[in-house]
C-alpha atoms as a PDB file:
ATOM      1  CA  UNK A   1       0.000   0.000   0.000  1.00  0.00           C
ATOM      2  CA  UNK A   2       1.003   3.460  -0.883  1.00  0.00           C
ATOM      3  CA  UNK A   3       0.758   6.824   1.159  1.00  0.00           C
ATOM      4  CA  UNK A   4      -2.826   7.447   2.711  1.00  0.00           C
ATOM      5  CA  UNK A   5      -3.559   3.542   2.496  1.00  0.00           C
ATOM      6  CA  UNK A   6      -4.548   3.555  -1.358  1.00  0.00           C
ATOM      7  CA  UNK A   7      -3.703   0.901  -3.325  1.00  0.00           C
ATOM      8  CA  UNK A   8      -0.094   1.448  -4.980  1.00  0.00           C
ATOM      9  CA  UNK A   9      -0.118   2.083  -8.969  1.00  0.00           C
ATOM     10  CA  UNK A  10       2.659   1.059 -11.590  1.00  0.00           C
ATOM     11  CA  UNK A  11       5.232   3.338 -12.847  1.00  0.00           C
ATOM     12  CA  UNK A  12       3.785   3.194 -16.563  1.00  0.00           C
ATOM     13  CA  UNK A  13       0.389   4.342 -15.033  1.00  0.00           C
ATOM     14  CA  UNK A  14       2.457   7.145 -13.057  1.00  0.00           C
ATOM     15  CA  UNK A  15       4.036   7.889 -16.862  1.00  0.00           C
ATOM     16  CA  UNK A  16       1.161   7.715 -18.934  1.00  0.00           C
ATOM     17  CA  UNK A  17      -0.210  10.497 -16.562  1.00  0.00           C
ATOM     18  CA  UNK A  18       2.861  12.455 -16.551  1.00  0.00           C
ATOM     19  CA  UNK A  19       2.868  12.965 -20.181  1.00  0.00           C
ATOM     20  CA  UNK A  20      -0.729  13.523 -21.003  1.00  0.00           C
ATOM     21  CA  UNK A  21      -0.209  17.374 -20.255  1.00  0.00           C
ATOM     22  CA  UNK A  22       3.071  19.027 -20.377  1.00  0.00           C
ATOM     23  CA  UNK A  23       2.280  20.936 -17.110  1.00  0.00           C
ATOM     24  CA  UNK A  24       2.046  18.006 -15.269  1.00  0.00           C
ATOM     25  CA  UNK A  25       5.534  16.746 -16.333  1.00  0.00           C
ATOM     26  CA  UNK A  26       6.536  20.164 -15.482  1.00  0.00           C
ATOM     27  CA  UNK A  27       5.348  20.027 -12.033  1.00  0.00           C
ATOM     28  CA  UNK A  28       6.985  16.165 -11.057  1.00  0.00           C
ATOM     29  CA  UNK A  29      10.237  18.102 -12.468  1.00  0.00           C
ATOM     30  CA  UNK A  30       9.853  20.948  -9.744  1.00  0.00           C
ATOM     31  CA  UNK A  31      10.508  18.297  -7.025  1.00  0.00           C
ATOM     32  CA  UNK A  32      14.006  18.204  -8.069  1.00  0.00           C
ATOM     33  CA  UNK A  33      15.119  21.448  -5.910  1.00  0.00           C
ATOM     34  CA  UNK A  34      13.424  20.473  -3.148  1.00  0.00           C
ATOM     35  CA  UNK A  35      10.967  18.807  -1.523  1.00  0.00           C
ATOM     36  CA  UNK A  36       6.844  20.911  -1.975  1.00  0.00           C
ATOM     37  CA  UNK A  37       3.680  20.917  -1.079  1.00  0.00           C
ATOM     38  CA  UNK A  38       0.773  20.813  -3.972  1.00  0.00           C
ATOM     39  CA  UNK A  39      -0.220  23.710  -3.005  1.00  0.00           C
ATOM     40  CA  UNK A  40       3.007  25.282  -3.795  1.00  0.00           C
ATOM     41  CA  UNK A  41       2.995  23.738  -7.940  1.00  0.00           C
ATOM     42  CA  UNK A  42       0.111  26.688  -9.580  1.00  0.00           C
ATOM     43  CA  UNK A  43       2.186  29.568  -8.863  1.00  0.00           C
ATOM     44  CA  UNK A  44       5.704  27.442 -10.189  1.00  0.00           C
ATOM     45  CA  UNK A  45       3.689  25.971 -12.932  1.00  0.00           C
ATOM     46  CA  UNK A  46       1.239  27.732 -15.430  1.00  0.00           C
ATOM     47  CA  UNK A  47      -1.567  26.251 -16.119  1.00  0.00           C
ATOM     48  CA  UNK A  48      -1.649  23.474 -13.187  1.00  0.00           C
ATOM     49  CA  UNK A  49      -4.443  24.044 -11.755  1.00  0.00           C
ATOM     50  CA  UNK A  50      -4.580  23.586  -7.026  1.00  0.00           C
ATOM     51  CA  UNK A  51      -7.198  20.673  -7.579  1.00  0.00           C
ATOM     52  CA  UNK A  52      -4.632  19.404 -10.085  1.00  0.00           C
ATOM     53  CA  UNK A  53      -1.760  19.808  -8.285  1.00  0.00           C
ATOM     54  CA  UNK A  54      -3.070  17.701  -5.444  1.00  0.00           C
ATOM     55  CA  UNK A  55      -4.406  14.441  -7.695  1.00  0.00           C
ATOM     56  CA  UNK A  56      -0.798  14.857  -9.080  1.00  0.00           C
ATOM     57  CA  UNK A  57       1.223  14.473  -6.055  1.00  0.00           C
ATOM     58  CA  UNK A  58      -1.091  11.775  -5.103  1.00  0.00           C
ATOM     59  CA  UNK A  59      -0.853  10.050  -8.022  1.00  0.00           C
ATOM     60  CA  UNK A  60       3.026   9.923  -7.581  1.00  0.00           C
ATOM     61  CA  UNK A  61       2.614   8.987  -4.388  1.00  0.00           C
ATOM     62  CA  UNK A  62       0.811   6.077  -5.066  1.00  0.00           C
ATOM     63  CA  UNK A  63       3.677   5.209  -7.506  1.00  0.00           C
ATOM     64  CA  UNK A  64       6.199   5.611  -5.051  1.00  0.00           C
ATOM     65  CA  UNK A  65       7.690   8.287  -7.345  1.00  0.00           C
ATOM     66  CA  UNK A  66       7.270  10.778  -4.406  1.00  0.00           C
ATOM     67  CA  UNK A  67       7.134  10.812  -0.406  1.00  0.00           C
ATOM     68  CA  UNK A  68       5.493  11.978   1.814  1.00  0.00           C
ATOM     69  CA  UNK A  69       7.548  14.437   4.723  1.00  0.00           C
ATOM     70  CA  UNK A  70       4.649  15.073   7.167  1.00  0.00           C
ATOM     71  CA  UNK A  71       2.579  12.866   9.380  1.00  0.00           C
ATOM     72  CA  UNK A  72      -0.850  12.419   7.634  1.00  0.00           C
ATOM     73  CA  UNK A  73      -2.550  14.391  10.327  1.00  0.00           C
ATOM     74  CA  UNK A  74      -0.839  17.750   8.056  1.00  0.00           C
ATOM     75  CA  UNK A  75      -3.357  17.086   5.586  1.00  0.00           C
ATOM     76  CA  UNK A  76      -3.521  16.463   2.035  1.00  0.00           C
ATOM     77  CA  UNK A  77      -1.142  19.848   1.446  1.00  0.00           C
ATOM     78  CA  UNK A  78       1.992  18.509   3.233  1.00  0.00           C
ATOM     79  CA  UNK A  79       5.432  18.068   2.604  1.00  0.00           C
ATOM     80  CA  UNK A  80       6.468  15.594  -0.227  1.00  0.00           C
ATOM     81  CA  UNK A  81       9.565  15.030  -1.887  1.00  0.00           C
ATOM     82  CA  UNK A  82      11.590  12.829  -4.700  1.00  0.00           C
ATOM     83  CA  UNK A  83      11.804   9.124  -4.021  1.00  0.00           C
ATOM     84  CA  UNK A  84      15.100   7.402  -5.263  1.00  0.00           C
ATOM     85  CA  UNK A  85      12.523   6.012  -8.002  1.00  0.00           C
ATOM     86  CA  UNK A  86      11.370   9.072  -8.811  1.00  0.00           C
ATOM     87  CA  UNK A  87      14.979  11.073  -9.089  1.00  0.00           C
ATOM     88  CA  UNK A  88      15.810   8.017 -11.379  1.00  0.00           C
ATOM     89  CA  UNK A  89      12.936   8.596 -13.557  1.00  0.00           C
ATOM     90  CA  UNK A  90      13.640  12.030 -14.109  1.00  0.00           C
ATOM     91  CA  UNK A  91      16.956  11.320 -14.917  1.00  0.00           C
ATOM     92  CA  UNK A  92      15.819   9.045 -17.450  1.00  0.00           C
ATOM     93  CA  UNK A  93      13.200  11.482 -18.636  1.00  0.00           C
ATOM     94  CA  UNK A  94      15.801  14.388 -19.007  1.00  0.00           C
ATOM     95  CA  UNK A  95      18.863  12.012 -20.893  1.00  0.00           C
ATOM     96  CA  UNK A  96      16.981   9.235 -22.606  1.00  0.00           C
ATOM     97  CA  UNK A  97      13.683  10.677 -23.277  1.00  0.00           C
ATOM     98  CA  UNK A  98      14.392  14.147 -24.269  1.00  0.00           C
ATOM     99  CA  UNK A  99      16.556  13.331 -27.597  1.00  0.00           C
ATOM    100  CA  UNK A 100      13.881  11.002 -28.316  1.00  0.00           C
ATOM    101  CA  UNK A 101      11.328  13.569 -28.042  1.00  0.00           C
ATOM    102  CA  UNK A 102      13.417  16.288 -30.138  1.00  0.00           C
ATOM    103  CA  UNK A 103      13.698  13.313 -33.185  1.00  0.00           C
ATOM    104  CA  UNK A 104      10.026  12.899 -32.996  1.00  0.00           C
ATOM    105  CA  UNK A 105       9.498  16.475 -33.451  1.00  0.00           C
ATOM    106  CA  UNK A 106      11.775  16.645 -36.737  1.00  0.00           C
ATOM    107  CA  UNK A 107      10.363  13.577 -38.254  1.00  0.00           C
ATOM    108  CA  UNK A 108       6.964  14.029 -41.149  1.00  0.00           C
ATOM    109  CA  UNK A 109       5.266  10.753 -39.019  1.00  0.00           C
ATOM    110  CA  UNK A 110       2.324  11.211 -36.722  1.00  0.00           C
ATOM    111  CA  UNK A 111       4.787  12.215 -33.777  1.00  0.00           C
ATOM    112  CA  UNK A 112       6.130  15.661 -35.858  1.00  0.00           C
ATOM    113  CA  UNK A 113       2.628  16.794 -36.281  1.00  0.00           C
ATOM    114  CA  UNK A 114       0.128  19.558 -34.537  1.00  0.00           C
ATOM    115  CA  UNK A 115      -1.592  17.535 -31.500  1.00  0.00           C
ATOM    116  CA  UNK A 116      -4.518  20.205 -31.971  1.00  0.00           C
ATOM    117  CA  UNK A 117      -3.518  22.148 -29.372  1.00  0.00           C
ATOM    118  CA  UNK A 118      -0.591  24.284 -30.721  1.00  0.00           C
ATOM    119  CA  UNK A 119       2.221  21.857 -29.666  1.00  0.00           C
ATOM    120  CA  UNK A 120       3.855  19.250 -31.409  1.00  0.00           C
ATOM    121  CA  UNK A 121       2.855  15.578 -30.499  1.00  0.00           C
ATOM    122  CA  UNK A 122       6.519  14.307 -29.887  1.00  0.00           C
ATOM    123  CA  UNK A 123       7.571  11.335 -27.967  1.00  0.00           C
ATOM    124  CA  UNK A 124       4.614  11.702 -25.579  1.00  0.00           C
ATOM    125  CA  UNK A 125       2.507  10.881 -27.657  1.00  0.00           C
ATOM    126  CA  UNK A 126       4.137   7.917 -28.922  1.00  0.00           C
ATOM    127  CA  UNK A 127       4.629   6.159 -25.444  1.00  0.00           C
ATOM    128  CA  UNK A 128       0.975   6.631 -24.716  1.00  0.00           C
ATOM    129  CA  UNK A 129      -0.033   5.415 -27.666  1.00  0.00           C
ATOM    130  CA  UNK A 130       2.208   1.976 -27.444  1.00  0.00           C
ATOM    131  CA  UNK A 131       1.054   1.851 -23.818  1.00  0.00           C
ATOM    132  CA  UNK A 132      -3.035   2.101 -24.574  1.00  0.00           C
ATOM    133  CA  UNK A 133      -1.824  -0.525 -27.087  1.00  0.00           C
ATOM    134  CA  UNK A 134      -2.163  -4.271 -26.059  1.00  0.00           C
ATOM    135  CA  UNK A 135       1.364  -6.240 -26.795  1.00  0.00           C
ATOM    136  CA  UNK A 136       2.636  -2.689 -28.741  1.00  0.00           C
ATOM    137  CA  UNK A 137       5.608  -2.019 -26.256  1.00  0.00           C
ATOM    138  CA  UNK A 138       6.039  -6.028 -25.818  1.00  0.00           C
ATOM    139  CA  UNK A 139       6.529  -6.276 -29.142  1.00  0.00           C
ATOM    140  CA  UNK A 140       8.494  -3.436 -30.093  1.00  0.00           C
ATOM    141  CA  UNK A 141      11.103  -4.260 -27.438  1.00  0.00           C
ATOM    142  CA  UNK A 142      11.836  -8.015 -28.922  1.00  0.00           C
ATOM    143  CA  UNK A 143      11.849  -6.657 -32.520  1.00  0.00           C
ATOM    144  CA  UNK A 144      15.315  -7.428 -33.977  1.00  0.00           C
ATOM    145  CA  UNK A 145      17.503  -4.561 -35.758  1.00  0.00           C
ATOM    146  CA  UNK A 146      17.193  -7.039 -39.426  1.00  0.00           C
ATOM    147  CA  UNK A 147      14.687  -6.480 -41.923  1.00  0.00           C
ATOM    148  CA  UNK A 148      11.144  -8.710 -41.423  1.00  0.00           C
ATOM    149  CA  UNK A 149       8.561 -10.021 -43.016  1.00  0.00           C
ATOM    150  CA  UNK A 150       4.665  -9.704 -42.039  1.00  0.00           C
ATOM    151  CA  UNK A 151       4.418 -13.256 -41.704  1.00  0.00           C
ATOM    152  CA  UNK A 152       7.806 -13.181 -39.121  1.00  0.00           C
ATOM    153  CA  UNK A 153       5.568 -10.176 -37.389  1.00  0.00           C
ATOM    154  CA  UNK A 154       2.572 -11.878 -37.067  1.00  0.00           C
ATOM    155  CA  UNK A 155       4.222 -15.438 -35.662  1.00  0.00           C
ATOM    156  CA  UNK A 156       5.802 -13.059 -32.763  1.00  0.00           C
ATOM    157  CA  UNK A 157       2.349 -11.570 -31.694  1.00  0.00           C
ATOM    158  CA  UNK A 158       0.776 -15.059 -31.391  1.00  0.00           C
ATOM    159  CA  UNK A 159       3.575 -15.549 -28.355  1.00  0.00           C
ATOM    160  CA  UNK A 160       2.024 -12.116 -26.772  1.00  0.00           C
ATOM    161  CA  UNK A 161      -1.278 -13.036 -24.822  1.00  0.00           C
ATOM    162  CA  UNK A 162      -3.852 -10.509 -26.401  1.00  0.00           C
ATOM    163  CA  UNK A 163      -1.815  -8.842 -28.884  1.00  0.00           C
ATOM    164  CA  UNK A 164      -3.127  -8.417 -32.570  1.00  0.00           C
ATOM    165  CA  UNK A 165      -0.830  -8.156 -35.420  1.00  0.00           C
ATOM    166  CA  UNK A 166      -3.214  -6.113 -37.523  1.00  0.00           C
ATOM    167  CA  UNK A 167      -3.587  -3.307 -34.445  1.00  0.00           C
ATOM    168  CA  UNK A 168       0.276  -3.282 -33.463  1.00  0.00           C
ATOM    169  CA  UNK A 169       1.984  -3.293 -37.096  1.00  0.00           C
ATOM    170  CA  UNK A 170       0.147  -0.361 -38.367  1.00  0.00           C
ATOM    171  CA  UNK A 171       0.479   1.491 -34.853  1.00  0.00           C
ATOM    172  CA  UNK A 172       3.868   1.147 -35.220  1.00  0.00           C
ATOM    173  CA  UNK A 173       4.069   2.214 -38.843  1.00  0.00           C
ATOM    174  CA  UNK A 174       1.922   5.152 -37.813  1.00  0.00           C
ATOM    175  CA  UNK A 175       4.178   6.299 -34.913  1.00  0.00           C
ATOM    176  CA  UNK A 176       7.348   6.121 -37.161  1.00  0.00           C
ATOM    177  CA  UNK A 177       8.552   3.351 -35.262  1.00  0.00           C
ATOM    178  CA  UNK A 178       8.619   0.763 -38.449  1.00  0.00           C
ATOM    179  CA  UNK A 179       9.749   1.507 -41.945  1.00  0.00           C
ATOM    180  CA  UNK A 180       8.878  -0.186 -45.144  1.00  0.00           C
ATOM    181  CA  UNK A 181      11.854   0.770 -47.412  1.00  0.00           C
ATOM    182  CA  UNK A 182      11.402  -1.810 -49.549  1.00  0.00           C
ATOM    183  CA  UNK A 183       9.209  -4.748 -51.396  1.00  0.00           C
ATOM    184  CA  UNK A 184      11.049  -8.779 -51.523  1.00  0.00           C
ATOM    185  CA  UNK A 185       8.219  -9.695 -53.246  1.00  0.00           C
ATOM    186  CA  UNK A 186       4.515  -8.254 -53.913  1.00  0.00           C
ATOM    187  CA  UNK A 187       2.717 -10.350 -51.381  1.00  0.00           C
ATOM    188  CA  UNK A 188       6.245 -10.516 -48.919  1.00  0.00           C
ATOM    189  CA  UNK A 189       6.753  -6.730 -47.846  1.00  0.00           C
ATOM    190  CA  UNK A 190       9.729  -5.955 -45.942  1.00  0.00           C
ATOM    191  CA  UNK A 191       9.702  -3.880 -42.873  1.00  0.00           C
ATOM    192  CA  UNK A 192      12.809  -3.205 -40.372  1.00  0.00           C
ATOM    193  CA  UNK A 193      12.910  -0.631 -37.179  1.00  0.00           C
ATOM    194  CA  UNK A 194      13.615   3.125 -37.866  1.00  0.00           C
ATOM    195  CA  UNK A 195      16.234   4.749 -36.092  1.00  0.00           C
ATOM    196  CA  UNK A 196      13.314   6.158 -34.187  1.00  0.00           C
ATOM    197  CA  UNK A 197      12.154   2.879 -33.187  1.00  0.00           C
ATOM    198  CA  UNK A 198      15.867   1.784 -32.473  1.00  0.00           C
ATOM    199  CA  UNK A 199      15.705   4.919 -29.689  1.00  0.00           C
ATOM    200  CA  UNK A 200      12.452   4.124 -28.310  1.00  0.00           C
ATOM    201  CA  UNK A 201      13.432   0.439 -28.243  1.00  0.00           C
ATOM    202  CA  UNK A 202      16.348   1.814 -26.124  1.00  0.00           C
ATOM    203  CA  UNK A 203      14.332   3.848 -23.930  1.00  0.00           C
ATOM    204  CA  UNK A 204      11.991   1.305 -23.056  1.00  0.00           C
ATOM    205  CA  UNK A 205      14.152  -1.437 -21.984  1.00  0.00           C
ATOM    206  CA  UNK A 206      15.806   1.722 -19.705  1.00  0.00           C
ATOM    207  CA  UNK A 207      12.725   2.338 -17.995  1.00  0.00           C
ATOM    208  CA  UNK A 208      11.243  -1.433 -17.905  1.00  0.00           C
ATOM    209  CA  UNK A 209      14.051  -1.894 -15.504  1.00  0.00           C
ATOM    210  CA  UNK A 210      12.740   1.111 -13.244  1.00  0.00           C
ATOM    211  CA  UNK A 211       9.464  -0.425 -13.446  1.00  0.00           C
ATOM    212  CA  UNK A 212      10.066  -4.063 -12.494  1.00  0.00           C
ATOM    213  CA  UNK A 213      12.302  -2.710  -9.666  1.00  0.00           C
ATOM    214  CA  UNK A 214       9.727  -0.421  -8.912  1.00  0.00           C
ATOM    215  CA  UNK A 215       6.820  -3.177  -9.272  1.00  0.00           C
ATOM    216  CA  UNK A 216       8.809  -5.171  -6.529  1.00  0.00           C
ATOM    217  CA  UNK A 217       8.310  -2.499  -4.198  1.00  0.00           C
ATOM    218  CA  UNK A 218       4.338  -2.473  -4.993  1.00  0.00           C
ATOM    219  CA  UNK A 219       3.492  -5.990  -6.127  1.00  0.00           C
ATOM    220  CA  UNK A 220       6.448  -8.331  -5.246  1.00  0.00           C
ATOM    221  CA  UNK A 221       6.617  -9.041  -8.559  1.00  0.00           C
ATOM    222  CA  UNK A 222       7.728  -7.831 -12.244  1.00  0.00           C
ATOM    223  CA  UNK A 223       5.547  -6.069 -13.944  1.00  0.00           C
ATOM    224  CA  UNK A 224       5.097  -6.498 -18.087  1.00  0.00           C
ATOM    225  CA  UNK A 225       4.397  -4.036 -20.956  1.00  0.00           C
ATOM    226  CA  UNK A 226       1.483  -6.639 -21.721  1.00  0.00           C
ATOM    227  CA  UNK A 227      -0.214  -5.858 -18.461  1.00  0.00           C
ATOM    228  CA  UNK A 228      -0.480  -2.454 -18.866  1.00  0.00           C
ATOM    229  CA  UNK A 229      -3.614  -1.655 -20.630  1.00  0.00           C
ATOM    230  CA  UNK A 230      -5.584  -2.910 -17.764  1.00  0.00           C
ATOM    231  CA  UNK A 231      -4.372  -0.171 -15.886  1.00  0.00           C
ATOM    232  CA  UNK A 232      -3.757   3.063 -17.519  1.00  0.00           C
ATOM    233  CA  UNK A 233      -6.692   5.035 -16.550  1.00  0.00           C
ATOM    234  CA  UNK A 234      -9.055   6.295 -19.531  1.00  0.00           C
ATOM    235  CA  UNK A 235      -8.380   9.734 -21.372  1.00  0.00           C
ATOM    236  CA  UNK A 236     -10.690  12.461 -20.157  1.00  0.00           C
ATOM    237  CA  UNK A 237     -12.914  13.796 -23.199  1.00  0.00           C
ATOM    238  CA  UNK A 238     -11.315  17.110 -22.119  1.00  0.00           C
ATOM    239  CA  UNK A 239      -7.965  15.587 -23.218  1.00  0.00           C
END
């Protein structure tokens, strides 16, 4: 059990929150300094909202990505700070994740385009997207660096419980992660991992090992890419 006896969440739920709105990545990041209350994140962060501020904290908490300082009987508004976890994620966010995101921004695939609300899409929206993905990120992270076949794709899907070959191979190809460059034969098409998927395929394997540490902590146990779309919680229509 986490902080105010909830039930403890995995670090890939704690992610998918932290980059649905850049805010909220920007308020985990003002932890670094020094330890904060929620109520101190609206006036360091535009456009985080107090009521916001407070389910993110708690949502950290409950991912052991930050601690409480205070005895519960401060209140909801007390003293929390980094976690080892947490520090380790945002050193992975800063080193690993930020030249992935500044690729995805130069590239003409789904992740370089307007997200309809005057930013780019980057490599947020590409993690999210693998994550709310059954088998996506599973897959992704076996796929060798050779050229493949569709029928080599879809043999490695039937060895990932719930994964479908004809959701996850065009999800890739949509996020830029997959390239076709060219055709062995007209029914045999060959596709091999960008150098966009190469980095995310880095990346990932970087912070599955946060997360199975992490999911020792919580669970006792690893927990899987696979697993995951059972728990991220569902986009808001205001999203």
């Amino acid at each position: 059990m986490s902080e105010e006896g909830q039930p403890a969440t995995s670090l890939w739920k704690a992610l998918d929150y932290l980059l649905r709105r850049r805010a909220y990545a920007l308020g985990f990041r003002r932890f670094r300094a020094r330890p904060r209350r929620p109520s101190d994140l609206p006036r360091l962060v535009p456009g985080l909202a107090k009521g916001t501020a407070g389910q993110l904290v708690r949502k950290l908490g409950r991912a052991l990505l930050l601690e409480r300082r205070e005895p519960e009987e401060t209140g909801p508004d007390s003293l929390h700070a980094l976690t080892a976890a947490g520090a380790r994620l945002q050193d992975i966010l800063e080193t690993e994740f930020r030249p992935l995101d500044t690729l995805c921004r130069k590239t003409a695939c789904a992740a370089g385009q307007n997200d309809g609300h005057g930013e780019l899409r980057g490599g947020a929206w590409i993690i999210r997207k693998l994550l709310r993905q059954r088998g996506a990120m599973t897959l992704l992270a076996q796929m060798p660096a050779e050229a493949f076949v569709r029928e080599q794709f879809i043999s490695w899907t039937k060895a990932v419980p719930g994964a479908s070959a004809g959701a996850c191979l065009p999800l890739l190809m949509q996020c830029g992660l997959v390239e076709c460059p060219r055709y062995l034969h007209w029914r045999l098409r060959s596709y091999q991992l960008s150098e966009l998927g190469r980095q995310t395929q880095t990346l990932l394997a970087i912070l599955q090992t946060l997360a199975d540490e992490s999911s020792q902590l919580i669970l006792g146990r690893p927990e899987h890419f696979l697993t995951e779309v059972e728990l991220i919680d569902p986009e808001p229509k205001t999203a």
